[in-house]
Protein backbone atom coordinates (compact mmCIF):
# COMPACT_ATOMS: atom_id res chain seq x y z
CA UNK A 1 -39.48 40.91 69.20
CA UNK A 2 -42.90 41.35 67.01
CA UNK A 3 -45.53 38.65 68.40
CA UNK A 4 -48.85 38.53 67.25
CA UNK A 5 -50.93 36.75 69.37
CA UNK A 6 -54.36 35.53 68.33
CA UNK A 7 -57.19 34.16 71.08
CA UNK A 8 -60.34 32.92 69.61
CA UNK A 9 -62.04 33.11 72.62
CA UNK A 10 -63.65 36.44 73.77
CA UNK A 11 -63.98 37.40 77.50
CA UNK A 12 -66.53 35.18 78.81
CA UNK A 13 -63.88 32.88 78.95
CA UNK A 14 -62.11 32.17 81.25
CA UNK A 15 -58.69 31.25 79.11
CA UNK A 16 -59.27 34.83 78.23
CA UNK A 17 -57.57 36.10 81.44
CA UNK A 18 -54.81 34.61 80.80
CA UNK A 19 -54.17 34.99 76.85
CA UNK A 20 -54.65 38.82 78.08
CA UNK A 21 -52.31 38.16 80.94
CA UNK A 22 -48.93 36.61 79.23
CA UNK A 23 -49.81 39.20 76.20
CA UNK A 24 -49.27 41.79 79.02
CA UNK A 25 -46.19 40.02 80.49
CA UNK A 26 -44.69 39.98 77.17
CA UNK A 27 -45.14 43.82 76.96
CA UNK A 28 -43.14 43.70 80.13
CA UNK A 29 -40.47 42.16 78.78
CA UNK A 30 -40.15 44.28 76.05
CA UNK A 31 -41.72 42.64 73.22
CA UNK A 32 -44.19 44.32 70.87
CA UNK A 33 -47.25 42.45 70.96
CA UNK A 34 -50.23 43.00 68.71
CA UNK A 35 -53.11 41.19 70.14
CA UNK A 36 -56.38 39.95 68.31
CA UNK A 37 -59.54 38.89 70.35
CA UNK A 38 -63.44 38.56 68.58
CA UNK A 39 -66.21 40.73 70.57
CA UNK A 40 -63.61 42.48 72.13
CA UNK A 41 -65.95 45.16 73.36
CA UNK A 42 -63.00 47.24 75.29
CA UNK A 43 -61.02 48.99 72.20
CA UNK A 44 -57.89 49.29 74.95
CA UNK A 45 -57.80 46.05 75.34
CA UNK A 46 -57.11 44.25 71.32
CA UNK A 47 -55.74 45.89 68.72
CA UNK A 48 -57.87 44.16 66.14
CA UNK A 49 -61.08 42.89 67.41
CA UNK A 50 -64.07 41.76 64.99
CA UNK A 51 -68.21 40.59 65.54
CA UNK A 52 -68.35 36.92 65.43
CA UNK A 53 -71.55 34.32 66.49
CA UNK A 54 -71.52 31.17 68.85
CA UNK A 55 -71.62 29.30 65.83
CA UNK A 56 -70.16 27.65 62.98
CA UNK A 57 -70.18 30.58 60.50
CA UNK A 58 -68.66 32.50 63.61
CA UNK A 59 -66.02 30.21 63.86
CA UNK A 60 -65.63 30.03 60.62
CA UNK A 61 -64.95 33.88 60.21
CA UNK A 62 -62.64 33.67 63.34
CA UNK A 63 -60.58 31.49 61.53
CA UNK A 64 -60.36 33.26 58.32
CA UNK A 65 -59.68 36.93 59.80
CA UNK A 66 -56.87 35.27 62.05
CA UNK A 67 -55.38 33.43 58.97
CA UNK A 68 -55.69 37.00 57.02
CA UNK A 69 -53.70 38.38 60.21
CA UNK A 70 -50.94 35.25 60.20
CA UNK A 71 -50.51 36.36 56.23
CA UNK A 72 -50.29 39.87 56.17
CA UNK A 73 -48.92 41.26 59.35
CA UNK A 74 -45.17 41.62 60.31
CA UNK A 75 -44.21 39.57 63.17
CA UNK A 76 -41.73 37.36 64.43
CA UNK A 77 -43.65 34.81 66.30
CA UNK A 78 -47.56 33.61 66.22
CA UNK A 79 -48.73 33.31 69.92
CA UNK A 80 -51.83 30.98 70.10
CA UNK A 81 -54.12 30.45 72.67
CA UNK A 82 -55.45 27.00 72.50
CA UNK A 83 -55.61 24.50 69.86
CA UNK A 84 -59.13 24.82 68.25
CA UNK A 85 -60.18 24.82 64.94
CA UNK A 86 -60.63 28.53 64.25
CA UNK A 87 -56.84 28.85 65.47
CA UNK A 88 -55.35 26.37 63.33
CA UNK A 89 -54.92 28.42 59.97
CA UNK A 90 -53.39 30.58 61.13
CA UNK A 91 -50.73 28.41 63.05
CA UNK A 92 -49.82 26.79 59.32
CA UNK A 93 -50.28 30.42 57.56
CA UNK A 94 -47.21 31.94 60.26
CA UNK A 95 -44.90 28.33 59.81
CA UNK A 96 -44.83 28.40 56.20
CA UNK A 97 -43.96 32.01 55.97
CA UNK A 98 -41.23 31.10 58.76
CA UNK A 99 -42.46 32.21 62.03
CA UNK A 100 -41.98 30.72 65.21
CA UNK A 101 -45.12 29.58 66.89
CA UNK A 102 -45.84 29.06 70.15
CA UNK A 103 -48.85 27.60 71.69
CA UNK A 104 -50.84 27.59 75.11
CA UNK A 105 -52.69 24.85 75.68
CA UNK A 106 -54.83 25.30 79.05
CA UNK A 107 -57.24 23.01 78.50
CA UNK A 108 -58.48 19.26 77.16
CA UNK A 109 -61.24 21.33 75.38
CA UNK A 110 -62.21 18.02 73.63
CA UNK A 111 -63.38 16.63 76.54
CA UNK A 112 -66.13 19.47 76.68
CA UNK A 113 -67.76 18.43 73.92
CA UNK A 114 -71.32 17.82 73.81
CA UNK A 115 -71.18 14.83 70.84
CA UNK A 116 -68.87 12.81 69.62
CA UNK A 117 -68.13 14.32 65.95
CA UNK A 118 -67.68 17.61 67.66
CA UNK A 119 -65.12 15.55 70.23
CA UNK A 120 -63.36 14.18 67.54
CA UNK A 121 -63.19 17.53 65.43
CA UNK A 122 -61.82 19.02 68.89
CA UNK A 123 -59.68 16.03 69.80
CA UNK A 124 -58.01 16.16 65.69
CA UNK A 125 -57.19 20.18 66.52
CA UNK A 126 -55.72 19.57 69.46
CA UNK A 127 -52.91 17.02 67.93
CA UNK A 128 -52.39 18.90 64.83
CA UNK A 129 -52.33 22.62 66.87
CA UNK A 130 -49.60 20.80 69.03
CA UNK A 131 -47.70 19.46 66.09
CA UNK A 132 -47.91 22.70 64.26
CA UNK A 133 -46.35 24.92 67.30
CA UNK A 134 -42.74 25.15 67.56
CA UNK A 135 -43.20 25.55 71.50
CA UNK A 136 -45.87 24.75 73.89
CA UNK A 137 -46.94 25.79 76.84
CA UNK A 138 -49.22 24.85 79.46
CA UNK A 139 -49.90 25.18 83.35
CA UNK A 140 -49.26 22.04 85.12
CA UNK A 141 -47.51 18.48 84.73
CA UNK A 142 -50.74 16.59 83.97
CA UNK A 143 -51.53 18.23 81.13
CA UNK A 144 -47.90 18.50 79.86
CA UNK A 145 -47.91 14.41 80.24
CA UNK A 146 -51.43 14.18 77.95
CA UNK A 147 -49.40 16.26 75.47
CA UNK A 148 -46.48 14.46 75.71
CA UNK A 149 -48.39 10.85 75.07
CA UNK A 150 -50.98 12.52 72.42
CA UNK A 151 -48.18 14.22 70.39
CA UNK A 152 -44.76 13.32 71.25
CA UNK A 153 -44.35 16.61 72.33
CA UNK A 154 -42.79 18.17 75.61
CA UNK A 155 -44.15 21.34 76.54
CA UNK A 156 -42.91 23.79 78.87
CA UNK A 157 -45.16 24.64 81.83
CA UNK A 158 -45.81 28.37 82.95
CA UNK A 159 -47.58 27.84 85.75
CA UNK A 160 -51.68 29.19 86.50
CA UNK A 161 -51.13 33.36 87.38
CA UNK A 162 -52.85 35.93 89.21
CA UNK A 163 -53.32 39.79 88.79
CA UNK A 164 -51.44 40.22 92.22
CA UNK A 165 -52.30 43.87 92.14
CA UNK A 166 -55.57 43.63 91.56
CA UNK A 167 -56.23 40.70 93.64
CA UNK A 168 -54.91 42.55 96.79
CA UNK A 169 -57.25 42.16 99.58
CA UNK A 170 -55.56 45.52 101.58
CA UNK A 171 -57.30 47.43 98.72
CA UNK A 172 -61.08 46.28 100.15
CA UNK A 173 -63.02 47.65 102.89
CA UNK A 174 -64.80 44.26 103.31
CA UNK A 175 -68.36 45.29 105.37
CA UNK A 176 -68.40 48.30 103.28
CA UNK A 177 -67.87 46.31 99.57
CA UNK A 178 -70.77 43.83 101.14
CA UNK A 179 -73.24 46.42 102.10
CA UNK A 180 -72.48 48.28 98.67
CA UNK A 181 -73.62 44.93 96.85
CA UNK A 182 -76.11 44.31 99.50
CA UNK A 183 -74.67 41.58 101.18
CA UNK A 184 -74.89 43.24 104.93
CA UNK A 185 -75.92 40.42 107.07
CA UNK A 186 -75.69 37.39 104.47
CA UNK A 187 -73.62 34.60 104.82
CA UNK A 188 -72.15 33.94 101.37
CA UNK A 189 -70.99 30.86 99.57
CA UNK A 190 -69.41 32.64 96.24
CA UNK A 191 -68.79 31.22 93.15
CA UNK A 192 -66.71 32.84 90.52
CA UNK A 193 -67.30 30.92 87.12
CA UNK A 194 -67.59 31.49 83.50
CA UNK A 195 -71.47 29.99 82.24
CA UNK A 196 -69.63 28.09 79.48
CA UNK A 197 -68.98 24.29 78.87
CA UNK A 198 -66.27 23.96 80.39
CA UNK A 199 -66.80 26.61 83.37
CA UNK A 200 -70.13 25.38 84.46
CA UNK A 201 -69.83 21.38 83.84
CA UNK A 202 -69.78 20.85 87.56
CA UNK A 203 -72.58 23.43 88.23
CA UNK A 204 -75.38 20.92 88.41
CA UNK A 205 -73.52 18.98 91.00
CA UNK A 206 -72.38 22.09 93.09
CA UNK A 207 -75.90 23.20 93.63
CA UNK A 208 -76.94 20.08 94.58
CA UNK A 209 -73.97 20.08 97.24
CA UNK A 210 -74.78 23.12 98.48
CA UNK A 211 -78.72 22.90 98.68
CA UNK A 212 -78.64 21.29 102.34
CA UNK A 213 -76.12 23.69 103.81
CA UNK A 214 -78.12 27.10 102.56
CA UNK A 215 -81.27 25.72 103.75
CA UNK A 216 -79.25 24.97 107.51
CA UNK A 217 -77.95 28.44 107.34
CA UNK A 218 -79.91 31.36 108.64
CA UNK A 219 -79.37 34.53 105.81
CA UNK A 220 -77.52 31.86 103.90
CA UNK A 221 -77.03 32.66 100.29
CA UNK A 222 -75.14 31.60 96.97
CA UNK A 223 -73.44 34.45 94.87
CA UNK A 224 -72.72 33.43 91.02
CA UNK A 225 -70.08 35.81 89.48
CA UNK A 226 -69.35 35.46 85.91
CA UNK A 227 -72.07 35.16 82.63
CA UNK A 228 -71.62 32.67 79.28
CA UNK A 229 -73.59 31.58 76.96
CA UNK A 230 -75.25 29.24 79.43
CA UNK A 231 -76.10 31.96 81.91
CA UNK A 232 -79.75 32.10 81.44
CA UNK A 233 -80.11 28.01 81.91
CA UNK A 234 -77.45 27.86 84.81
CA UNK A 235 -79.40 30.89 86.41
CA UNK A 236 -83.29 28.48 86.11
CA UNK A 237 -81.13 25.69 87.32
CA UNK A 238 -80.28 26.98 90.83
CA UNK A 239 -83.70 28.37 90.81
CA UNK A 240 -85.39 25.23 90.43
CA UNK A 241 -82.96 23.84 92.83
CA UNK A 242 -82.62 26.86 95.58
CA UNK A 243 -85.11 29.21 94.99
CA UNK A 244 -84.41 32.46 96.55
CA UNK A 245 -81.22 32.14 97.80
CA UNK A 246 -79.03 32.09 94.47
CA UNK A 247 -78.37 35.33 93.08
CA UNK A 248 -76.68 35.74 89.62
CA UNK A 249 -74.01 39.14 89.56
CA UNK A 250 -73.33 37.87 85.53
CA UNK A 251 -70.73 38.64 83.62
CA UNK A 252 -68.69 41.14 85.66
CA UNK A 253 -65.22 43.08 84.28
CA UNK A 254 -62.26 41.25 85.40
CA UNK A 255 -61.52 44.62 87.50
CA UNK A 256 -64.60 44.39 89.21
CA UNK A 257 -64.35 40.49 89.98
CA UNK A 258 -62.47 41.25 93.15
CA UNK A 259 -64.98 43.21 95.38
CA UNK A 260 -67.26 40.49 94.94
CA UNK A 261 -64.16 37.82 95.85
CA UNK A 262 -63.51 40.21 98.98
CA UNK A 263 -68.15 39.84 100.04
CA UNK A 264 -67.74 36.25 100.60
CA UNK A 265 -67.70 34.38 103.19
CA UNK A 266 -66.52 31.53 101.14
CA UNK A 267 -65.42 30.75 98.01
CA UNK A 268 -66.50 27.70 96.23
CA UNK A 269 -64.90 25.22 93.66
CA UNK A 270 -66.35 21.69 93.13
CA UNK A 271 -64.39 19.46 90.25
CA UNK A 272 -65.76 16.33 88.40
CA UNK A 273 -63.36 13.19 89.13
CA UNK A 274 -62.79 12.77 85.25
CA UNK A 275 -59.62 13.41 82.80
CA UNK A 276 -60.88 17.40 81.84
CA UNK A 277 -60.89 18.80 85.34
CA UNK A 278 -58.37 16.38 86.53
CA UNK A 279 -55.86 18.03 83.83
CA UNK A 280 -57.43 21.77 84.81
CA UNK A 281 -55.58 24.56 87.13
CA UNK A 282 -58.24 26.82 88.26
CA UNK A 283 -57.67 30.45 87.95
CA UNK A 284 -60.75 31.18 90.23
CA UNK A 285 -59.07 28.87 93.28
CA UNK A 286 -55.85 31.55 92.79
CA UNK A 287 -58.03 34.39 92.46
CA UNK A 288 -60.16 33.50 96.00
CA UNK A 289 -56.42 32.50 97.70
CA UNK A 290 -54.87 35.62 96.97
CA UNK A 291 -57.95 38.17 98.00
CA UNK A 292 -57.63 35.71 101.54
CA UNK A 293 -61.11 34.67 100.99
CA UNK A 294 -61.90 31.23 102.86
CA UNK A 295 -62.21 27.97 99.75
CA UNK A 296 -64.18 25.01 100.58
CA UNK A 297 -63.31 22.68 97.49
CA UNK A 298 -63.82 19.65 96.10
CA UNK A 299 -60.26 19.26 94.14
CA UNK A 300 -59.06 16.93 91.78
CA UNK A 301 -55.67 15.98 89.68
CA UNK A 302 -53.21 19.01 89.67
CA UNK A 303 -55.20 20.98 91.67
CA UNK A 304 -55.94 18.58 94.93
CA UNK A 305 -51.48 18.13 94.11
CA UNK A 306 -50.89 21.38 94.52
CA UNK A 307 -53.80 23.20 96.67
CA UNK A 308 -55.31 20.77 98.98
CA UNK A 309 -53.26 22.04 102.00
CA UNK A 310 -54.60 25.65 101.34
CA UNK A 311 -58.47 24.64 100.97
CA UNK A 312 -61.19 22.98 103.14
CA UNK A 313 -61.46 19.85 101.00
CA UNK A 314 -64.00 17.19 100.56
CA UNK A 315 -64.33 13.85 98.50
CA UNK A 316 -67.55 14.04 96.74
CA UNK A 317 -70.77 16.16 97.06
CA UNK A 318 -72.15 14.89 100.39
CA UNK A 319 -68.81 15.73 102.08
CA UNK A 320 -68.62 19.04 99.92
CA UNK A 321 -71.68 19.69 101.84
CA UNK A 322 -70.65 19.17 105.04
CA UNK A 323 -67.37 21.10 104.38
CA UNK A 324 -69.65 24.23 103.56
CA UNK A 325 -72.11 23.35 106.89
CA UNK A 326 -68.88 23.55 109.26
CA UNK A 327 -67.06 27.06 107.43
CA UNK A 328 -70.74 28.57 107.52
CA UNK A 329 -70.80 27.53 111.19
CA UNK A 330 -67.16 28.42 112.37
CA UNK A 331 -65.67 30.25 109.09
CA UNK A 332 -61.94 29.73 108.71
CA UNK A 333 -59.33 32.28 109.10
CA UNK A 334 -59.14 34.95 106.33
CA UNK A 335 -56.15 35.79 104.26
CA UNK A 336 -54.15 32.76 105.47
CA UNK A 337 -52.83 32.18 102.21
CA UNK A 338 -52.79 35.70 100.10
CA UNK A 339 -49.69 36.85 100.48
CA UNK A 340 -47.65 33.40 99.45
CA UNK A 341 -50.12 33.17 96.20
CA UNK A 342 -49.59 36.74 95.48
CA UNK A 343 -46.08 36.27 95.75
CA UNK A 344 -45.31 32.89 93.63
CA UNK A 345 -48.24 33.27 91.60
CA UNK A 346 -48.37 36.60 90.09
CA UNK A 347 -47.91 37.13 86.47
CA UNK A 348 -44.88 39.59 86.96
CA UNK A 349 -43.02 36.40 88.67
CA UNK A 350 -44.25 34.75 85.99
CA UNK A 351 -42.53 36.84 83.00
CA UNK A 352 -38.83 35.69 82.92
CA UNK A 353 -40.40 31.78 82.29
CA UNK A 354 -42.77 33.47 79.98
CA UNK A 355 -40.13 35.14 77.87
CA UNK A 356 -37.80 31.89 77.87
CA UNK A 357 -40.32 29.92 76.52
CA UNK A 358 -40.57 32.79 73.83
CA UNK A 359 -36.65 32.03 73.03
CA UNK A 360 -37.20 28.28 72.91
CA UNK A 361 -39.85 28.65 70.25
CA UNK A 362 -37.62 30.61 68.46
CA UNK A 363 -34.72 28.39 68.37
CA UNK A 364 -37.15 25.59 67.55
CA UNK A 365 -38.17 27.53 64.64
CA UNK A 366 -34.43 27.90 63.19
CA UNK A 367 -34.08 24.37 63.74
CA UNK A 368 -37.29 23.60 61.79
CA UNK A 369 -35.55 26.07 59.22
CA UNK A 370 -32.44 24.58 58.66
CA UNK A 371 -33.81 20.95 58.13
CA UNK A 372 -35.73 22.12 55.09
């Protein structure tokens, strides 16, 4: 089958790993997938790829060279990655010319929002992206019960994945990847996030969580991986609030994201008890499980469900602290986890699910068809 499969989102997001992901799996399978990404700065990796801003006449221009795409390309099914405005003509460009179209929603991207027109401009895409797809998927049953209630919609859940091959910890010399990013002698609480809305909107309360235990901790330090558009104020945030001890790797190539999984000591994740992170499955959590790397977490919603048992878990920031003050003290067994994540979780187990939902979306489409 011809898919074309559109994300609006470039790779300093985070939903980017995985639109690149199920485009892969679908490859797998044996479909023929032609895959569009803006600021794609990796020609191997999209087949069209454009310059576009972080703003509205950015967005705009995302959602006109997708629509173009939806139009005049052969395909048999639009593949979406998240409901959004700049995604939206194309969905209704590829129905009316009878496509199938199948959506991924990973996210309550309204919720991220920084006012409330923008909320309710997100918050209208979302509904009318979900009505417009003939399928949709998303990653856990939170978030397939807010779609359900918002648009009368079921969608079909393909659980979070991992790059099991690349997130193989047997493939890391451990001192020497530390002393290689000069890390010899540190003890390191990591954090692997994207500096974007909805990466870093726990970031101010993480680094107030972990001020106490880095100042307790001789050679204690905090490794950022991962850059945004909100690098540069995350980065005089922790150094307002740590000083010293934060250091800032940026945006790193997925590739290279595991080395610096494999230097820590621990790896971090700290969730906001609201509706957004409840309804969130971390790729990062998966990514630290299946390189064996210690987590110390505050988890919420689908993640504290599914992951609490694998995690050193805490209620709120004080206890985060003294979660990271006892694995900095007595660190906790490495790779307890890896090989169960890299089993279940990988996006190769993930395919035949993947390419199911792919058939649903086009029997949904015939149906859609024939009624006309």
């Amino acid at each position: 089958m011809k898919i074309l499969h559109i994300n609006a989102l470039d790779s300093r997001y985070g939903c980017s790993i995985r639109a690149r992901a199920i485009r892969d799996a679908f490859r797998a399978a044996g479909h023929c997938a032609h895959y569009a990404e803006p600021n794609c700065g990796d020609p191997r990796q999209a087949e069209t790829t454009f310059q576009s801003g972080d703003n509205v006449s950015g967005w705009a221009k995302v959602a006109r060279r997708f629509a173009q795409l939806a139009r005049e390309e052969s395909f048999d099914a639009l593949f979406v990655s998240k409901p959004i405005l700049p995604t939206l003509p194309a969905m209704i460009a590829a129905g009316r010319r009878g496509a199938a179209v199948l959506l991924d929603c990973d996210d309550l991207d309204y919720e991220f929002q920084s006012s409330a027109p923008r909320r309710l401009a997100a918050l209208a895409a979302f509904r009318q992206g979900c009505r417009a797809a003939d399928a949709i998927l998303t990653h856990n049953r939170r978030l397939a019960g807010i779609i359900k209630e918002s648009t009368g919609k079921q969608a079909v859940i393909i659980p979070q994945g991992v790059d099991a091959a690349l997130f193989d910890p047997a493939g890391f010399d451990r001192e020497a990847v530390r002393e290689k990013l000069g890390l010899g002698g540190k003890k390191v609480l990591g954090l692997v996030a994207t500096m974007t809305t909805g990466g870093a909107r726990a970031f101010p309360e993480l680094l107030e969580a972990v001020a106490a235990p880095l100042k307790e901790s001789e050679n204690g330090m905090l490794l950022v991986v991962g850059g945004g558009p909100l690098l540069e104020e995350m980065r005089r945030m922790a150094k307002q609030k740590l000083g010293d001890v934060a250091r800032f790797a940026g945006r790193v190539a997925h590739e290279d994201v595991p080395q610096y999984v494999a230097a820590m000591d621990v790896g971090l994740l700290y969730m906001l008890d609201d509706d957004a992170d409840a309804a969130r499955s971390s790729m990062k959590l998966l990514e630290y499980l299946a390189m064996g790397t210690p987590v110390a977490a505050r988890l919420v919603g689908h993640a504290a469900e599914d992951f609490a048992g694998m995690c050193a878990t805490a209620s709120d920031g004080e206890d985060f602290a003294r979660v990271c003050i006892d694995c900095l003290r007595d660190p906790p067994q490495r790779g307890l986890h890896s090989y169960a994540i890299r089993r279940d979780r990988s996006w190769a187990a993930l395919t035949p699910m993947l390419n199911d939902a792919l058939l649903k979306a086009v029997d949904a489409r015939d149906r859609r068809i024939r009624k006309k």
